[in-house]
Structures are given as C-alpha cells and as structure tokens.
C-alpha atoms as a PDB file:
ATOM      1  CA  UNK A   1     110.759 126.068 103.021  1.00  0.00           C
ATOM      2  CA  UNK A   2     111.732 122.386 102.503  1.00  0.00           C
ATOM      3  CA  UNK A   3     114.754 121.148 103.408  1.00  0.00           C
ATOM      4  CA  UNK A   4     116.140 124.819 104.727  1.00  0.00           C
ATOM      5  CA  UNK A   5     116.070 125.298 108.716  1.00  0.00           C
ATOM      6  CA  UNK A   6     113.454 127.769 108.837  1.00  0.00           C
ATOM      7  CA  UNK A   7     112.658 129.754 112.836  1.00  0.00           C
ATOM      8  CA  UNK A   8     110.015 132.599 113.487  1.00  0.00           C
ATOM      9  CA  UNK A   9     112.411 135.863 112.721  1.00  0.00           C
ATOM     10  CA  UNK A  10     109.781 138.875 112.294  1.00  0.00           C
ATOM     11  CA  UNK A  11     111.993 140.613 114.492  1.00  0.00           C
ATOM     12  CA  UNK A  12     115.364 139.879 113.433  1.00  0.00           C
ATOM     13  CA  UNK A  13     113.957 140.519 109.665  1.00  0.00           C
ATOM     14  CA  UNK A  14     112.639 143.915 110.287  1.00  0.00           C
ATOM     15  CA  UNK A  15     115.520 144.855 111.997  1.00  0.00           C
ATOM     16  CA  UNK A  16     117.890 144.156 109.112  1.00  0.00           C
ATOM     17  CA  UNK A  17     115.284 145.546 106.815  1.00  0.00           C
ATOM     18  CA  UNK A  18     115.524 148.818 108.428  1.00  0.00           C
ATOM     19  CA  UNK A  19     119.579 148.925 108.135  1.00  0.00           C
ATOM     20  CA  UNK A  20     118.521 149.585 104.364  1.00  0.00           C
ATOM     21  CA  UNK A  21     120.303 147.869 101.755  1.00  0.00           C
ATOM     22  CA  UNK A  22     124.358 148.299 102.414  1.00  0.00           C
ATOM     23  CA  UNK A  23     127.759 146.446 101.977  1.00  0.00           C
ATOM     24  CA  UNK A  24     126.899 143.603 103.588  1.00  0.00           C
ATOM     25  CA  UNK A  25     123.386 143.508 102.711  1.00  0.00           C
ATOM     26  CA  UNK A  26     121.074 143.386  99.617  1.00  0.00           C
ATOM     27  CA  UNK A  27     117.408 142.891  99.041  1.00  0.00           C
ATOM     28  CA  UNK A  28     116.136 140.818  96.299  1.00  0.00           C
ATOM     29  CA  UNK A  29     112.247 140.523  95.581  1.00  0.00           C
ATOM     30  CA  UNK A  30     112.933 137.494  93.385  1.00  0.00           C
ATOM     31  CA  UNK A  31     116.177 135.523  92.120  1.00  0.00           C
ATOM     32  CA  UNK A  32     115.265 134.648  88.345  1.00  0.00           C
ATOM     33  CA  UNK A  33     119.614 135.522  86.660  1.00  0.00           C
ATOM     34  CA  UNK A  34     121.597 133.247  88.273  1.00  0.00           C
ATOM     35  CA  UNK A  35     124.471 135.548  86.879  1.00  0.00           C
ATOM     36  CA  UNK A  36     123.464 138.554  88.487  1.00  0.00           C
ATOM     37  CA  UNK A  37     123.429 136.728  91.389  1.00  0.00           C
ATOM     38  CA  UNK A  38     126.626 135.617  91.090  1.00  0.00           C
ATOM     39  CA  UNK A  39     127.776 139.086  90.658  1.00  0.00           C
ATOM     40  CA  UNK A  40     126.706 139.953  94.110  1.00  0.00           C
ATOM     41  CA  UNK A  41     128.140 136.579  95.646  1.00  0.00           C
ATOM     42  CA  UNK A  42     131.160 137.716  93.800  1.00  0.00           C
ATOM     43  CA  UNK A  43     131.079 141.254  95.604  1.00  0.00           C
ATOM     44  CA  UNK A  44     130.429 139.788  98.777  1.00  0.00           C
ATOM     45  CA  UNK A  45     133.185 137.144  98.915  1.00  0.00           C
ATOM     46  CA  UNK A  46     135.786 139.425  97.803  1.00  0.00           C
ATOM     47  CA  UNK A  47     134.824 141.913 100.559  1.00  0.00           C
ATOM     48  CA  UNK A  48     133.476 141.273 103.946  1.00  0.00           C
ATOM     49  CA  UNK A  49     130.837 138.563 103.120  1.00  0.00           C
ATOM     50  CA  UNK A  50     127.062 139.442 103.598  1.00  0.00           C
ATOM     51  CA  UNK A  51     123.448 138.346 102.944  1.00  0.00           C
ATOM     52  CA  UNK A  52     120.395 138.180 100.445  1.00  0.00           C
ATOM     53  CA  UNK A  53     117.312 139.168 101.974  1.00  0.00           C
ATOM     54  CA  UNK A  54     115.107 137.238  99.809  1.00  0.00           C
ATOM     55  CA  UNK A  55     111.253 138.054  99.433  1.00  0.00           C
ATOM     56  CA  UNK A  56     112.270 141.644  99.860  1.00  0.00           C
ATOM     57  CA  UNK A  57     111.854 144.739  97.591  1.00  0.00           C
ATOM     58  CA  UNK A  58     114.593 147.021  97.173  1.00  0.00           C
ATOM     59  CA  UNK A  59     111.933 150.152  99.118  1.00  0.00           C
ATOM     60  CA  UNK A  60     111.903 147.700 102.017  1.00  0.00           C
ATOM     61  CA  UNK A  61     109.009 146.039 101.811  1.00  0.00           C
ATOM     62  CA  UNK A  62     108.374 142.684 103.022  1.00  0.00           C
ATOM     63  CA  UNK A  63     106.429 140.502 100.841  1.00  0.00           C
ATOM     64  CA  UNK A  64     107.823 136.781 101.183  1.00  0.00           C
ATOM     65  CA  UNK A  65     109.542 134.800  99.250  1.00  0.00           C
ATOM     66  CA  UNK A  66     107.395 133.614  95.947  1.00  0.00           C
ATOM     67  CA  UNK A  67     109.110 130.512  94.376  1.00  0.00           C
ATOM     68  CA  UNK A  68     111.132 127.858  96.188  1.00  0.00           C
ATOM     69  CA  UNK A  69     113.243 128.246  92.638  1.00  0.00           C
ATOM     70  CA  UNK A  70     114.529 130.884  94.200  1.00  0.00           C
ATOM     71  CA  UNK A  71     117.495 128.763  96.138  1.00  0.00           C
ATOM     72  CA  UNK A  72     118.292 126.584  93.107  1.00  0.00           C
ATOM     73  CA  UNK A  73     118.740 129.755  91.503  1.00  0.00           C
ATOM     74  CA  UNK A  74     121.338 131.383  93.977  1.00  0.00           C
ATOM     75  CA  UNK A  75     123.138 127.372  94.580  1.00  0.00           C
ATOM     76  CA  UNK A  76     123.696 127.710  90.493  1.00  0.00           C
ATOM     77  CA  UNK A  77     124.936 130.909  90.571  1.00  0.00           C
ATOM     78  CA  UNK A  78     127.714 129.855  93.687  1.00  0.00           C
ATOM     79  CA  UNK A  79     128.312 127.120  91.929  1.00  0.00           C
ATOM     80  CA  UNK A  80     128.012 127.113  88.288  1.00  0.00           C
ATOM     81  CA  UNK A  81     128.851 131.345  88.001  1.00  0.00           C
ATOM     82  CA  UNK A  82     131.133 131.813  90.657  1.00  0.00           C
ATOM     83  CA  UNK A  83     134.654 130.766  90.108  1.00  0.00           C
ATOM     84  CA  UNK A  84     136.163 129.228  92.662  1.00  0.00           C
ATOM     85  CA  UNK A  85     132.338 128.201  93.090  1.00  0.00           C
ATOM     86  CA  UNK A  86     131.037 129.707  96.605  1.00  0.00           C
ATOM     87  CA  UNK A  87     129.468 127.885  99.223  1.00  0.00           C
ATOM     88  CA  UNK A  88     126.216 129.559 100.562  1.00  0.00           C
ATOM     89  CA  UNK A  89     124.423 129.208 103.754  1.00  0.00           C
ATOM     90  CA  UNK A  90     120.469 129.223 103.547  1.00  0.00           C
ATOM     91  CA  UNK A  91     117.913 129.716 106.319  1.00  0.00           C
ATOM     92  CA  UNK A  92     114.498 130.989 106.036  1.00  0.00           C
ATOM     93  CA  UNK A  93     112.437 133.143 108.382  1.00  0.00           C
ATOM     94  CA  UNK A  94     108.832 133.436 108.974  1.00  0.00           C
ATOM     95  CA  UNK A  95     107.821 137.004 109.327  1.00  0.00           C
ATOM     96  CA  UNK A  96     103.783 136.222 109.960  1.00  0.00           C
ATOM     97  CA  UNK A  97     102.254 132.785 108.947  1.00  0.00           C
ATOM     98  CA  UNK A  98     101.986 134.308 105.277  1.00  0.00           C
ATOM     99  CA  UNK A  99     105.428 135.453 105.111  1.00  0.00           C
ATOM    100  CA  UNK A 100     108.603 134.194 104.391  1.00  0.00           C
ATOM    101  CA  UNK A 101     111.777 135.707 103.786  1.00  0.00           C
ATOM    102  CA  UNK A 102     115.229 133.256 102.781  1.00  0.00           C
ATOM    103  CA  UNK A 103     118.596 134.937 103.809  1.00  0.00           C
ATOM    104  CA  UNK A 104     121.236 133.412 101.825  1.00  0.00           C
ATOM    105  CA  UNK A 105     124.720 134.364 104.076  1.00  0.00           C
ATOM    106  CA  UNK A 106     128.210 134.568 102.137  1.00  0.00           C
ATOM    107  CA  UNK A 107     131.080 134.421 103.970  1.00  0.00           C
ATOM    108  CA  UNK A 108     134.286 136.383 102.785  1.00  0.00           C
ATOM    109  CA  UNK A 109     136.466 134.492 100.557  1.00  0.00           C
ATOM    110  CA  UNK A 110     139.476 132.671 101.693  1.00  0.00           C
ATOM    111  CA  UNK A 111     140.702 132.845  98.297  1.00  0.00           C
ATOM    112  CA  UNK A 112     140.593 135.715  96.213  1.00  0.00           C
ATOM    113  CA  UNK A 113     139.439 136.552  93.621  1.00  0.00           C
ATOM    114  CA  UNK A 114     135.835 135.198  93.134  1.00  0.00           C
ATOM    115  CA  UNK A 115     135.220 135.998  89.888  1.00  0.00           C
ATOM    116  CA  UNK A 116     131.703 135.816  87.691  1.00  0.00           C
ATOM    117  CA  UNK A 117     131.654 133.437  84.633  1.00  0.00           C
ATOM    118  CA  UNK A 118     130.389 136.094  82.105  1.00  0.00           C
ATOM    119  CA  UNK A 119     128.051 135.177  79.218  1.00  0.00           C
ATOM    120  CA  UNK A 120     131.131 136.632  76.284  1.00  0.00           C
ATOM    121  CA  UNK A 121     133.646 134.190  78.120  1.00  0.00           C
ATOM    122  CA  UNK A 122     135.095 136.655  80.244  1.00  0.00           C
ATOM    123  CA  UNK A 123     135.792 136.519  84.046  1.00  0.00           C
ATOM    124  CA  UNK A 124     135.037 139.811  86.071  1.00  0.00           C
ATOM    125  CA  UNK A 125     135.955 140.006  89.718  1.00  0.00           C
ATOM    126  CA  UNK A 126     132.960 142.546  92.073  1.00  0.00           C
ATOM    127  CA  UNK A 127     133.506 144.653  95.343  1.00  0.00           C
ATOM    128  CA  UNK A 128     131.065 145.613  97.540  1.00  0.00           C
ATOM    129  CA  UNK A 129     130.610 149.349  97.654  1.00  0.00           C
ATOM    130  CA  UNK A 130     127.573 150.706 100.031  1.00  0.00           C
ATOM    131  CA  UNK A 131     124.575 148.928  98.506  1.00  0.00           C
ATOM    132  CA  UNK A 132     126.721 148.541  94.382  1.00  0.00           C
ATOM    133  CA  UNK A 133     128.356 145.377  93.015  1.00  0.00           C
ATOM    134  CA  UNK A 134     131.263 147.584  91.421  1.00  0.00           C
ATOM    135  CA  UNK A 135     133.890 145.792  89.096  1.00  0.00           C
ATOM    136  CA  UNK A 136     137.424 144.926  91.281  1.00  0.00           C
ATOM    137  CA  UNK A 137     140.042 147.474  90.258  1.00  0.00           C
ATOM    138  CA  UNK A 138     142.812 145.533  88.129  1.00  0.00           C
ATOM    139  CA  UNK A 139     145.174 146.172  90.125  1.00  0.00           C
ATOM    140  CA  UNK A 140     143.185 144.488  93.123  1.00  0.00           C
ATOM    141  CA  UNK A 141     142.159 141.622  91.328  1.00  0.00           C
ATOM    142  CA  UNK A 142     145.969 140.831  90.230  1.00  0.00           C
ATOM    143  CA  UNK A 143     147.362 141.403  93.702  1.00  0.00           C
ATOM    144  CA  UNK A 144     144.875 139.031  94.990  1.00  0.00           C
ATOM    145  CA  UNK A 145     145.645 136.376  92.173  1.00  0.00           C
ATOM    146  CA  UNK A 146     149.600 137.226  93.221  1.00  0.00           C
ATOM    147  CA  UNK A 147     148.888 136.583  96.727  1.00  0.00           C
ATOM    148  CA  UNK A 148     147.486 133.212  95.875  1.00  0.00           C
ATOM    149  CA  UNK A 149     150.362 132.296  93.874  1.00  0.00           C
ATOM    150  CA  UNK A 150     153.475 133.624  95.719  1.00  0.00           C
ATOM    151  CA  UNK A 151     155.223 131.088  98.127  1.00  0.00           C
ATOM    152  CA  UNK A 152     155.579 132.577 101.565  1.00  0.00           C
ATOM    153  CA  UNK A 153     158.480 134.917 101.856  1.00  0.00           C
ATOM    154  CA  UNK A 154     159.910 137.861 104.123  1.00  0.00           C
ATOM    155  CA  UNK A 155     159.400 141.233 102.022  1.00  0.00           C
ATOM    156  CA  UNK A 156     161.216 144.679 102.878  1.00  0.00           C
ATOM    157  CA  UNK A 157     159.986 147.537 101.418  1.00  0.00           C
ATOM    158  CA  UNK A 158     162.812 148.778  98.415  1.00  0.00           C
ATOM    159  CA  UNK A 159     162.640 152.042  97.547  1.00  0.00           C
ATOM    160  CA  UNK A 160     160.615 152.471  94.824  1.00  0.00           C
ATOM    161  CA  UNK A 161     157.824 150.683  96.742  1.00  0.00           C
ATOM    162  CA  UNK A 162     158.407 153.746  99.487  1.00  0.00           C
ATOM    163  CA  UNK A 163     158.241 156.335  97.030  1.00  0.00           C
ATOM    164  CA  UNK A 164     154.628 155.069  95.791  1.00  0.00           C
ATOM    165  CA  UNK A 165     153.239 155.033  99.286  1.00  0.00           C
ATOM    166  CA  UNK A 166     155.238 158.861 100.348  1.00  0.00           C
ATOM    167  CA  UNK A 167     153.639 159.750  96.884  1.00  0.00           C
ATOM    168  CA  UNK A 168     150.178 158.334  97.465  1.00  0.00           C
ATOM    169  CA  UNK A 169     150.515 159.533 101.544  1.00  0.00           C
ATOM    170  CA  UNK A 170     150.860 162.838  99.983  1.00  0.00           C
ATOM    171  CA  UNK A 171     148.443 162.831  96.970  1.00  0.00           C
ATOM    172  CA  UNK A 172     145.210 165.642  96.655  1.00  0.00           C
ATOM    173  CA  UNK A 173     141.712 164.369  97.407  1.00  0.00           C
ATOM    174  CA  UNK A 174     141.104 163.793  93.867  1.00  0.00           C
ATOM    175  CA  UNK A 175     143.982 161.431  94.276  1.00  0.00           C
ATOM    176  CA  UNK A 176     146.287 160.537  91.476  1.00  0.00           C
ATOM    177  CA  UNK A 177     146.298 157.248  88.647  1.00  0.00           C
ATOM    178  CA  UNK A 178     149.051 154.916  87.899  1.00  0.00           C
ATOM    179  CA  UNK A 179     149.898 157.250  84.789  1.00  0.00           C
ATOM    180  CA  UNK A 180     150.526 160.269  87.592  1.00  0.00           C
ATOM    181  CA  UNK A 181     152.689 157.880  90.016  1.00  0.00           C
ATOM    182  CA  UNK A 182     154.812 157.019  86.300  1.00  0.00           C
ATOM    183  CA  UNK A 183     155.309 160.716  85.655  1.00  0.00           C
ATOM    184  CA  UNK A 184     156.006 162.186  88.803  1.00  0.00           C
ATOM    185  CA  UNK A 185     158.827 159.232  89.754  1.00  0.00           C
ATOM    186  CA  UNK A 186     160.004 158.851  86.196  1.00  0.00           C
ATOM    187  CA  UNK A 187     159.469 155.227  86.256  1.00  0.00           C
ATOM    188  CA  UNK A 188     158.115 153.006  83.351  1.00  0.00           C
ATOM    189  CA  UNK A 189     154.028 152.507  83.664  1.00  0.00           C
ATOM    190  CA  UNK A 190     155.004 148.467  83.352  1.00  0.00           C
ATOM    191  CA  UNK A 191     157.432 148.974  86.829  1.00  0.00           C
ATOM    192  CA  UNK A 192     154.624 150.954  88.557  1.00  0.00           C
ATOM    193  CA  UNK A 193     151.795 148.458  87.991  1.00  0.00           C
ATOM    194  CA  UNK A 194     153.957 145.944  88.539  1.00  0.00           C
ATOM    195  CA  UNK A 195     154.963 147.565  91.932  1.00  0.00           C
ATOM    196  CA  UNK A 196     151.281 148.823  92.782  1.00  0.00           C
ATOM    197  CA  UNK A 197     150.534 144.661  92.350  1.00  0.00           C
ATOM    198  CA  UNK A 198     153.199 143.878  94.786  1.00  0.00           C
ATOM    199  CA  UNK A 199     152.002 146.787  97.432  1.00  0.00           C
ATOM    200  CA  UNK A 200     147.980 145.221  96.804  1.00  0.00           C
ATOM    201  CA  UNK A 201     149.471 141.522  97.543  1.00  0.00           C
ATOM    202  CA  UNK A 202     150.519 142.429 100.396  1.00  0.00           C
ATOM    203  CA  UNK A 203     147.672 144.134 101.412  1.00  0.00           C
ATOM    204  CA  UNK A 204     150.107 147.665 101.863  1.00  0.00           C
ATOM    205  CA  UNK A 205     147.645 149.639  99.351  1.00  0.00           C
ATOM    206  CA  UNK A 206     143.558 150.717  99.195  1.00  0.00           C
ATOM    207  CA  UNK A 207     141.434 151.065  96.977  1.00  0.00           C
ATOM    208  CA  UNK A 208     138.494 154.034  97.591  1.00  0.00           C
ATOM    209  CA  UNK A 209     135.336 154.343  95.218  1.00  0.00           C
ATOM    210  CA  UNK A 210     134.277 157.753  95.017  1.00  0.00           C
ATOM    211  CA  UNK A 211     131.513 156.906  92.812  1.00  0.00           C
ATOM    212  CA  UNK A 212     132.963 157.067  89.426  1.00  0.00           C
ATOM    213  CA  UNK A 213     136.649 156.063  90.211  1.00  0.00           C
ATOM    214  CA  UNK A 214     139.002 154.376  92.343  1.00  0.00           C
ATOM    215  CA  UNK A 215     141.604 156.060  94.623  1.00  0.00           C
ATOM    216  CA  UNK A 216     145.061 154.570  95.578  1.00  0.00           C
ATOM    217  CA  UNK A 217     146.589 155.434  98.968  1.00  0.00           C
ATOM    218  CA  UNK A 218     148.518 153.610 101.409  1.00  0.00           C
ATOM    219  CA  UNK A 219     146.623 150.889 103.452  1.00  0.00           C
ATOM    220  CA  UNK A 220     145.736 152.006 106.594  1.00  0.00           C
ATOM    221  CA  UNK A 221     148.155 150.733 109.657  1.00  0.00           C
END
C-alpha cells in the first residue's frame, strides 16, 4: 500500500485472526461509514486501545484489503468523527503476494471521553465490550469529562461516598441502579449521581456489561 510501511506478516496475521474478534480487536472486510468507524475508534480509545484488521471478514477469513479508500476512510473518521480527533497508526501486511491486510492500531485515550460526532448533532461516547462497541454509561462518560476538568486535589472519602461503595460491595449479582442506591440511603437521586460521578472520576467505581445492562460496584484495589 502506498505510502504505509508495509512487511511480510502471514504469520503474525493468522495468529491474530485466530484470537477471533475481541476487545481489542475487530475485523472489517471493508471501511465504506466513516462514522461507524469512528464508533469503534471511539470504543477503543476510551478502553484499552486496539486494532482494525482490515481485508478481513467477520468468520475469519482472509481476503485482502480491496480499496486503498479504505485508510482515507478510517483518517476521516479519527479525525473528522472522533472528538478530540484520534490519531491512528497504519501498517499493512502481506499475507501471500495476493493478499493484503491494513491494521489500523488505536492507542487508549489520554483524554477521555472520545466521543462520535453523530449525524442528529449529538455526541455519544463507546466502550469496548468483548467484540461490541456499547454506548459509555453516563455516569462514565461524566466522570471522565470531571476528571478532565477538576484541578488536582487531595480527596478523602466522606461518608456518603463510603456508604455507596459498602452498598455496592454488598449488592446481589443482579446488582442494583442509581434509583436503588437513592432508596436504600435515603439520599436525593441528584446527590447520588452526583456522588457516583465523583467515585467514576476518580476511578473508585466499575462499570460491568452483562449484556443488556451495566453494573456498579466498587473498583477493584
């Protein structure tokens, strides 16, 4: 591919290929919506980083990368879609002298959120979850946005903040909303979101997927 360092890789390609799509990795046959794209740059950032296996079909297959398009595609989406835009590193491997397969590489964010310019206006923040771009839980995406803004400071734990986390420590594996943490403390739902934000700033809270929903608990120590 011009202009993209490009080294013999059939093994290192396969190998990836056979780790199956997860949440670091995704395969794309072609890249044609820069905005989808974005959505997974936006996943990946906000998470642990990761890679686009391009030329690849989501069974595995290898078939090569079809249209150099492809990278202007995925620059526009870091750039134009993402906000802040993303920076993307591109390198292309040749499988067999047929074959080619671009892996765009993300690196996590160093600020979060990265959020996806959406086509109403709207900006919607992604986490990586197995091989799903899944929307950011509010509460994530505003402790992140907290973090950024706050000015450096010691924090103690008061005790509402310690009666979230004994609650959470304690909840059932169906695990319990912000609504549940409001009744069970008697506490406004404005002063437990507000306190949930401050416990996902600091990165003292976690967010679990089960598929369907998110799950609060304390942040593992």
């Amino acid at each position: 591919m011009k202009d993209i360092p490009s080294s013999p890789g059939a093994r290192k390609i396969r190998a990836w290929v056979a780790e199956g799509e997860h949440e670091t990795q995704d395969f794309k046959l072609t890249v044609s919506d820069p905005r989808k794209i974005a959505r997974s740059i936006s996943a990946f950032a906000n998470h642990a980083g990761g890679r686009l296996l391009i030329g690849v079909k989501d069974n595995g297959v290898i078939a090569g990368v079809r249209n150099e398009e492809d990278v202007f595609v995925v620059e526009q989406a870091a750039g134009r879609y993402c906000a802040p835009p993303q920076d993307v590193e591109f390198h292309a491997y040749t499988v067999d002298t047929r074959i080619t397969v671009i892996v765009a590489s993300v690196a996590p964010a160093t600020k979060r959120p990265v959020e996806v310019l959406e086509a109403d206006g709207s900006r919607v923040a992604f986490v990586r979850v197995a091989d799903e771009n899944i929307h950011a839980h509010p509460l994530m995406v505003r402790g992140w946005k907290r973090r950024e803004s706050a000015v450096p400071s010691a924090f103690t734990l008061g005790p509402d903040e310690s009666r979230i986390l004994d609650l959470l420590a304690k909840a059932p594996a169906a695990g319990i909303d912000e609504a549940d943490i409001a009744i069970a403390l008697h506490l406004s739902r404005a002063r437990v979101d507000f306190l949930l934000e401050t416990l996902a700033s600091l990165d003292l809270l976690s967010f679990t997927f089960d598929g369907s929903r998110f799950h609060l608990a304390p942040a593992a120590q």
